[in-house]
C-alpha atoms as a PDB file:
ATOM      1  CA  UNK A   1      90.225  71.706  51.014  1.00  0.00           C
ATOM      2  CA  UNK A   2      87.187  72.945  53.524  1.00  0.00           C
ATOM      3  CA  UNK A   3      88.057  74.019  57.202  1.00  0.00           C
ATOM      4  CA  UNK A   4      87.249  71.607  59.746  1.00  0.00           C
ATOM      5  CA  UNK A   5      86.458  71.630  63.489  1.00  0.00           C
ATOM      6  CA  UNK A   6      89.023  69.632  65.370  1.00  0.00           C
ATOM      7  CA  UNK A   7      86.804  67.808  67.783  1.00  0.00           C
ATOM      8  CA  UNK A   8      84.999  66.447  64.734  1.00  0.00           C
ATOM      9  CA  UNK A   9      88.127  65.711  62.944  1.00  0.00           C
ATOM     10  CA  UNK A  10      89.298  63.858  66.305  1.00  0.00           C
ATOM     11  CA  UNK A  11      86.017  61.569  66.408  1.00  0.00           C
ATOM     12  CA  UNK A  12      86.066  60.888  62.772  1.00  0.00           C
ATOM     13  CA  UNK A  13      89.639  59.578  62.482  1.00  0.00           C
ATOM     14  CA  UNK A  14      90.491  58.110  66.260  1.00  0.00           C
ATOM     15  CA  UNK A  15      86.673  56.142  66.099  1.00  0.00           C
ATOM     16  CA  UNK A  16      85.700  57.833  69.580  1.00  0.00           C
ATOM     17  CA  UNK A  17      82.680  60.061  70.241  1.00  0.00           C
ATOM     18  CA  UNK A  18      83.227  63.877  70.352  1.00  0.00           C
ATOM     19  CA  UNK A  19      82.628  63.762  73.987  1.00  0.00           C
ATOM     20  CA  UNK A  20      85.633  61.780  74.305  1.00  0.00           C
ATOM     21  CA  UNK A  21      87.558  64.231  71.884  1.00  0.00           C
ATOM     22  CA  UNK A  22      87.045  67.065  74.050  1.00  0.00           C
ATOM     23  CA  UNK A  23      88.295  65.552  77.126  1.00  0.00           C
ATOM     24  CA  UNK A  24      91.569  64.669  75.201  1.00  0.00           C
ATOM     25  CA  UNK A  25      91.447  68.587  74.008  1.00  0.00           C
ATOM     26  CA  UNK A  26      91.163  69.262  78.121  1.00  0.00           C
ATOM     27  CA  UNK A  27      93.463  67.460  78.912  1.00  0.00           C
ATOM     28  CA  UNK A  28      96.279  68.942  76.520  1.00  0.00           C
ATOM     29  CA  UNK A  29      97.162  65.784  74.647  1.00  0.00           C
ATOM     30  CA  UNK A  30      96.524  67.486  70.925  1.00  0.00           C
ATOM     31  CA  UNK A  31      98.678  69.901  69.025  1.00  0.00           C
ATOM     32  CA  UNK A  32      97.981  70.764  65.632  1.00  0.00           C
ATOM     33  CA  UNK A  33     101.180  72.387  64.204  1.00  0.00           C
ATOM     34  CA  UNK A  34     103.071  71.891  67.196  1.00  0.00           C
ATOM     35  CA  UNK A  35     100.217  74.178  69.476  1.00  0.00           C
ATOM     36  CA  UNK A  36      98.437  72.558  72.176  1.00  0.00           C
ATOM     37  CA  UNK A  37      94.725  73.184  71.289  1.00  0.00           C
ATOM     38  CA  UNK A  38      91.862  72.855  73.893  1.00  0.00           C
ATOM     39  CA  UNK A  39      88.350  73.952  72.203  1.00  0.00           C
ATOM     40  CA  UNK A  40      86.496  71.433  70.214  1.00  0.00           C
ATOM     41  CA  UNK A  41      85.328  74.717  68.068  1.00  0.00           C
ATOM     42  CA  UNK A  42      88.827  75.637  66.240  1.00  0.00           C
ATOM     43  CA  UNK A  43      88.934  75.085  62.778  1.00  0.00           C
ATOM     44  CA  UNK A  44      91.617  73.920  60.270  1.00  0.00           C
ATOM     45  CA  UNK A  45      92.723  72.695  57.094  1.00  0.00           C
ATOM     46  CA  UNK A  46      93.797  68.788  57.386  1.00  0.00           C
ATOM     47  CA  UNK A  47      95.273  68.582  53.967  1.00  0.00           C
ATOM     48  CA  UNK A  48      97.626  71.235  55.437  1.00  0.00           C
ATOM     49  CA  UNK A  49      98.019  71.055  59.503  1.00  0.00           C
ATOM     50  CA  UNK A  50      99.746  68.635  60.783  1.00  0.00           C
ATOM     51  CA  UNK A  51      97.697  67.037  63.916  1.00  0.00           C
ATOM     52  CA  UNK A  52      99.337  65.100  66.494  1.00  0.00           C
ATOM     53  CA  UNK A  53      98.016  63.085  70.037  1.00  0.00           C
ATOM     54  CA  UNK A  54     100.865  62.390  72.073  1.00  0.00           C
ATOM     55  CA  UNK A  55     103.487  62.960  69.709  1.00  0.00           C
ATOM     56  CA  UNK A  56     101.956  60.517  66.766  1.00  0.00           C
ATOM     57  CA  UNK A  57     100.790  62.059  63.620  1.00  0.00           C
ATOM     58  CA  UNK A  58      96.977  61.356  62.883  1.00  0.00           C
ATOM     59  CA  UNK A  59      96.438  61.167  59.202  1.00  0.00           C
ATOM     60  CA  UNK A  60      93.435  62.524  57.735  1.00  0.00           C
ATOM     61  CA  UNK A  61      90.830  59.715  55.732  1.00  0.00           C
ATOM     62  CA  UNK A  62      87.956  61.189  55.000  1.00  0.00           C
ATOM     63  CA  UNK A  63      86.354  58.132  53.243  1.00  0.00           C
ATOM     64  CA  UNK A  64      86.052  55.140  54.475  1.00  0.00           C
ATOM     65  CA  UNK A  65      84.954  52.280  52.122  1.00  0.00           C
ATOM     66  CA  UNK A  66      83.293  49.016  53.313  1.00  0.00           C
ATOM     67  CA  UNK A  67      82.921  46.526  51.035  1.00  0.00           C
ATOM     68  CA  UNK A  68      80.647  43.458  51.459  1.00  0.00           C
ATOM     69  CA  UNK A  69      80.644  40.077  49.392  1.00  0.00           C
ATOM     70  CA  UNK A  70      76.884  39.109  49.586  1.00  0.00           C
ATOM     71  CA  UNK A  71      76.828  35.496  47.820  1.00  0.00           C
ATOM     72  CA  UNK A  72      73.659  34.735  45.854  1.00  0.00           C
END
């Protein structure tokens, strides 16, 4: 799988702006394999890091399907 920046993995999977993922990177409440990370800009594998926000694992989605009933 492709590298990823972990302020865009952050707003993708917690449904936040990346504005509000770097302040929880400032504020040391990340850790991707068990190091606290605090730039928006460093880049990782999801299928293989494990990244956590205050101790609970955030699993990565990258797909999202919504699915609509539109009756005739």
């Amino acid at each position: 799988m492709e590298k990823i920046r972990l302020d865009r993995f952050l707003a993708s999977q917690l449904n936040c702006s990346r504005a509000d993922a770097k302040k929880l990177l400032r504020e040391k409440m990340i850790t991707v394999d068990d190091t606290v990370q605090i730039k928006g800009d460093y880049l990782f594998d999801p299928a293989v890091s494990v990244v956590r926000k205050d101790g609970a694992v955030i699993n990565y989605e990258p797909f999202v399907y919504i699915i609509q009933n539109k009756p005739a």
